[in-house]
C-alpha atoms as a PDB file:
ATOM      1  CA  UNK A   1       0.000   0.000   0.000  1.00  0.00           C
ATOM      2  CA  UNK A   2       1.191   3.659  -0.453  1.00  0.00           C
ATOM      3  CA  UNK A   3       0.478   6.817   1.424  1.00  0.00           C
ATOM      4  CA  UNK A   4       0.419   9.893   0.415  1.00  0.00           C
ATOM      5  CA  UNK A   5       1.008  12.410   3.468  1.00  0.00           C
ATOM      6  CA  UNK A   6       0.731  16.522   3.112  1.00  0.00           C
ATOM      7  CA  UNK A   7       2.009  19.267   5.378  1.00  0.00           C
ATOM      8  CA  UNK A   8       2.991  22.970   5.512  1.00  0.00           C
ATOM      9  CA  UNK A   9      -1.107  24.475   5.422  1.00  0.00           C
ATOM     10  CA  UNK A  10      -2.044  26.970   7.758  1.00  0.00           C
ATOM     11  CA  UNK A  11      -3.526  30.594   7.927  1.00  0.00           C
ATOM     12  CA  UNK A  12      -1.549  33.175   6.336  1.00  0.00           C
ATOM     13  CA  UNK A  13      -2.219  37.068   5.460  1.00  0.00           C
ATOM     14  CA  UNK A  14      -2.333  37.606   1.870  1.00  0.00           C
ATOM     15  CA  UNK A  15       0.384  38.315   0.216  1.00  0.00           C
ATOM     16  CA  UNK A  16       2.323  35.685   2.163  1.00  0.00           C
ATOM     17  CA  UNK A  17       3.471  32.365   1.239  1.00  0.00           C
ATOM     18  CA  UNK A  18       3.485  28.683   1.868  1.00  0.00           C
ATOM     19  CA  UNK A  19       5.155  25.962   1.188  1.00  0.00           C
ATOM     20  CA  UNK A  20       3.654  22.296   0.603  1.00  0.00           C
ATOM     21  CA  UNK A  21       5.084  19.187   1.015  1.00  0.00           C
ATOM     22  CA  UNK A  22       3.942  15.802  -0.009  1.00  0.00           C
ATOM     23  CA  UNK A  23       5.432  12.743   1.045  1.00  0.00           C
ATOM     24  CA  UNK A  24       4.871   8.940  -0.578  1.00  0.00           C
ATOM     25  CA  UNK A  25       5.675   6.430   2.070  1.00  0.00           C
ATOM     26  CA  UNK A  26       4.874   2.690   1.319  1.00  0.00           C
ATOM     27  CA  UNK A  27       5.985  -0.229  -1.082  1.00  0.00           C
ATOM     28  CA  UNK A  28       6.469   0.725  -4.832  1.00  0.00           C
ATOM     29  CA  UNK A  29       8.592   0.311  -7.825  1.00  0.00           C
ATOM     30  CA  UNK A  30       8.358   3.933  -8.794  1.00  0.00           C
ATOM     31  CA  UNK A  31       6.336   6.821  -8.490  1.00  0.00           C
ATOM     32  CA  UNK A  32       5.304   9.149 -11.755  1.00  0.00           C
ATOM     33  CA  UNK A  33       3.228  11.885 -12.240  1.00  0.00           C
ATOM     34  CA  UNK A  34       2.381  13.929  -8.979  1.00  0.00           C
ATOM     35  CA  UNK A  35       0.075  16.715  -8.979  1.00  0.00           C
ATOM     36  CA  UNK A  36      -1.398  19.667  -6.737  1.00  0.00           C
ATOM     37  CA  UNK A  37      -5.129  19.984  -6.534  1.00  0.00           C
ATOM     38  CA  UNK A  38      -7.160  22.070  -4.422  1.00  0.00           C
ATOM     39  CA  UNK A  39     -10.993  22.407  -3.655  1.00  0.00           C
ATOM     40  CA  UNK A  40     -13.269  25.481  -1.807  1.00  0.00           C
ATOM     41  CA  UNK A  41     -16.107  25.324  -0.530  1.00  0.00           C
ATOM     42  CA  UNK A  42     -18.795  24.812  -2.475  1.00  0.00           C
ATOM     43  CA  UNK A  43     -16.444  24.509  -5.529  1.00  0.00           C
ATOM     44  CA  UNK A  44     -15.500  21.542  -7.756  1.00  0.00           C
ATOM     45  CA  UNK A  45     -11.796  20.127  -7.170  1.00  0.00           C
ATOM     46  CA  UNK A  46      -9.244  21.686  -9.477  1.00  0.00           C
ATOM     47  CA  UNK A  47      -5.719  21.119 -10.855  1.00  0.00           C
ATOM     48  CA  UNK A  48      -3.414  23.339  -9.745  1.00  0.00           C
ATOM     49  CA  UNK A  49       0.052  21.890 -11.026  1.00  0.00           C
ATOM     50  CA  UNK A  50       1.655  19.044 -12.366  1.00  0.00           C
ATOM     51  CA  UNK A  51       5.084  17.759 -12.363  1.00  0.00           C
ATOM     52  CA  UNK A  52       6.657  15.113 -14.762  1.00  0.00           C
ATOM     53  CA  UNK A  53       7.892  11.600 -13.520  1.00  0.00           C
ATOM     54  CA  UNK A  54      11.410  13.156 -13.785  1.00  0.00           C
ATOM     55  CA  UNK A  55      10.700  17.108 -13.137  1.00  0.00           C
ATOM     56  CA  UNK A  56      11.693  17.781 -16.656  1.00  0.00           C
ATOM     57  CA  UNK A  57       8.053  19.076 -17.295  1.00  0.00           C
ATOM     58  CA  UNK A  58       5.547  21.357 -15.086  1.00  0.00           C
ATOM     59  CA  UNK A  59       2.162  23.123 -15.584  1.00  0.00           C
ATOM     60  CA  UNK A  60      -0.342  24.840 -13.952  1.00  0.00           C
ATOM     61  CA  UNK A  61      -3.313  26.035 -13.857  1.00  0.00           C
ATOM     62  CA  UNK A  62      -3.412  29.800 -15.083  1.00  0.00           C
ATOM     63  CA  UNK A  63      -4.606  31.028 -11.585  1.00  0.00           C
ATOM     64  CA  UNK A  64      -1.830  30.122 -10.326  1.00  0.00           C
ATOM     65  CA  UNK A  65       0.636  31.032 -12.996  1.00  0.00           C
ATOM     66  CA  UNK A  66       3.684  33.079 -11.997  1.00  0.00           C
ATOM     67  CA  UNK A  67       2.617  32.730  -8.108  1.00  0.00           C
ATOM     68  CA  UNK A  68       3.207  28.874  -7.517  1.00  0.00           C
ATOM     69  CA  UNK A  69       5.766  26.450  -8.608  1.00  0.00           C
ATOM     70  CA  UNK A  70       6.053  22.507  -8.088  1.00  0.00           C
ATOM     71  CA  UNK A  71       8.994  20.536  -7.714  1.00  0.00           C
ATOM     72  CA  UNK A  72      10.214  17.232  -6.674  1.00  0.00           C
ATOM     73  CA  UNK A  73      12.953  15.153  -4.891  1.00  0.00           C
ATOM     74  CA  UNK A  74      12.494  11.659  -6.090  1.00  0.00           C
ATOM     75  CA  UNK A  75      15.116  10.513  -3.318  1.00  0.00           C
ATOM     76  CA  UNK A  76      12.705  11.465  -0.540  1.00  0.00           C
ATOM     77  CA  UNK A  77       9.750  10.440  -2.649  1.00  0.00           C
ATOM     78  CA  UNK A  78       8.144  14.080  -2.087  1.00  0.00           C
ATOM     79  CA  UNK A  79       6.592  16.963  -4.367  1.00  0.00           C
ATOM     80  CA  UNK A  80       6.580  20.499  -3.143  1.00  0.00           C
ATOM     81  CA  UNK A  81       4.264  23.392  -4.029  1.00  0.00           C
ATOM     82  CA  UNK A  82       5.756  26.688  -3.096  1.00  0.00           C
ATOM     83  CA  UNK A  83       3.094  29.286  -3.041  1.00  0.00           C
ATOM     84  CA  UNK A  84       4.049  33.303  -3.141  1.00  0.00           C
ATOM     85  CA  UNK A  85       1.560  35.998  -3.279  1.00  0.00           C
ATOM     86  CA  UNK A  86      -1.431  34.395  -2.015  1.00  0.00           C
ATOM     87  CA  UNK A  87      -4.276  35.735  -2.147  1.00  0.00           C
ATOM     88  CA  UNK A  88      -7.905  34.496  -0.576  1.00  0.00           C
ATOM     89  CA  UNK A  89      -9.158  33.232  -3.817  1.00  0.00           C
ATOM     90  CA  UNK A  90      -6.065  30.439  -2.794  1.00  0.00           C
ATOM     91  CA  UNK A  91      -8.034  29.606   0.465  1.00  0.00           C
ATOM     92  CA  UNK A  92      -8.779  25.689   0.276  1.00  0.00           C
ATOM     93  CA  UNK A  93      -7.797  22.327   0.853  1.00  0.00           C
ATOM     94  CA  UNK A  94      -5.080  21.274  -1.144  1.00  0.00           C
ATOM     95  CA  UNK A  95      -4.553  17.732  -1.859  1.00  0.00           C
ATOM     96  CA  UNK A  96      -1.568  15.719  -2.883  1.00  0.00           C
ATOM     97  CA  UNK A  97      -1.948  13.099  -5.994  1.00  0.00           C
ATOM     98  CA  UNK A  98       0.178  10.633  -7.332  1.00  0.00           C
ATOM     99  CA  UNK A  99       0.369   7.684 -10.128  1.00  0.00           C
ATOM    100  CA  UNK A 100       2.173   5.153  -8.792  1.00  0.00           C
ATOM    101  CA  UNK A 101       3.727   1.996 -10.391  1.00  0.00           C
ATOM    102  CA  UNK A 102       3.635  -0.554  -7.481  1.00  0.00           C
ATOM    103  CA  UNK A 103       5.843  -3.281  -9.646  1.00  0.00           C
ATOM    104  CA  UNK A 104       7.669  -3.276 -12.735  1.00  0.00           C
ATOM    105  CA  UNK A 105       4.365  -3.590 -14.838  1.00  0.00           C
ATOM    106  CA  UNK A 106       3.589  -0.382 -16.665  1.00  0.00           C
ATOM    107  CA  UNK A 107      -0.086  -0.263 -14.619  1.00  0.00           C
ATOM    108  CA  UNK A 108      -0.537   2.587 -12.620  1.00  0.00           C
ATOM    109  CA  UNK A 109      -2.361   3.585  -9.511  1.00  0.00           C
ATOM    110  CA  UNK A 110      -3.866   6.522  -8.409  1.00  0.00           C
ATOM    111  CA  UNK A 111      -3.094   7.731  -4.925  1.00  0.00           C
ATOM    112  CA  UNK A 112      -4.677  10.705  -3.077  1.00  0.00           C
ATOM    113  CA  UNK A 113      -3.522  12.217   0.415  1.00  0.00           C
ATOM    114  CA  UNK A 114      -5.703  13.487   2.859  1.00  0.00           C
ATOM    115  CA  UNK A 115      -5.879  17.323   2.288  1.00  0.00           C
ATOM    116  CA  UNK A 116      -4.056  19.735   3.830  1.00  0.00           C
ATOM    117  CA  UNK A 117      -5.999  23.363   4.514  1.00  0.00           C
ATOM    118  CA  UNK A 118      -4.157  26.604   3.484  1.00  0.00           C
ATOM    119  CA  UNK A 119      -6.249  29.591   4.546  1.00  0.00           C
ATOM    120  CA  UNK A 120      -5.659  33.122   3.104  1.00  0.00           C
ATOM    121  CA  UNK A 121      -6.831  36.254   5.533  1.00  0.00           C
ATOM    122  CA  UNK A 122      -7.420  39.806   3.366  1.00  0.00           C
END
């Protein structure tokens, strides 16, 4: 089984940052694609940026453009989302996801973490 476990949220002023941090704990042959979602109240769950199996490649959503960028260490198994001039349209609960190859077979599973809440204050 894998786990996917978030941390850095927490109640900032806006303007501030944050810095996420996901980390995959668990048996697997290799992790790949790891995103940044978020959701609001009341509002669907969105993408917020993706990272490559390798970091080579990155993209985000264009709300977050120029504001937020993701990055990886693939010898700690963990993703980062560092997140500069927040604003309260950023307030939500921002969940880790990952596709995971759990053997040498090309299959891969999806894996979700719990949420982590980052709340901006005006």
């Amino acid at each position: 089984q894998v786990q996917l476990v978030e941390s850095g949220g927490g109640l900032v002023q806006a303007g501030g940052s944050l810095r996420l941090a996901c980390a995959a704990s668990g048996s697997f042959f290799q992790i790949n694609a790891m995103d940044w979602y978020r959701q609001a109240p009341g509002n669907q769950r969105e993408l917020v940026a993706t990272i490559s199996t390798n970091g080579d490649n990155t993209n985000y959503a264009d709300s977050v453009k120029g504001r937020f960028t993701i990055s990886r260490d693939n010898a700690r198994n963990t993703v980062y989302l560092q997140m500069n001039s927040l604003n309260v349209d950023d307030t939500a609960v921002y969940y880790c996801h990952a596709m995971v190859q759990r053997s040498r077979a090309r299959y891969e599973y999806a894996y979700w973490g719990q949420g982590t809440q980052v709340t901006v204050s005006s």
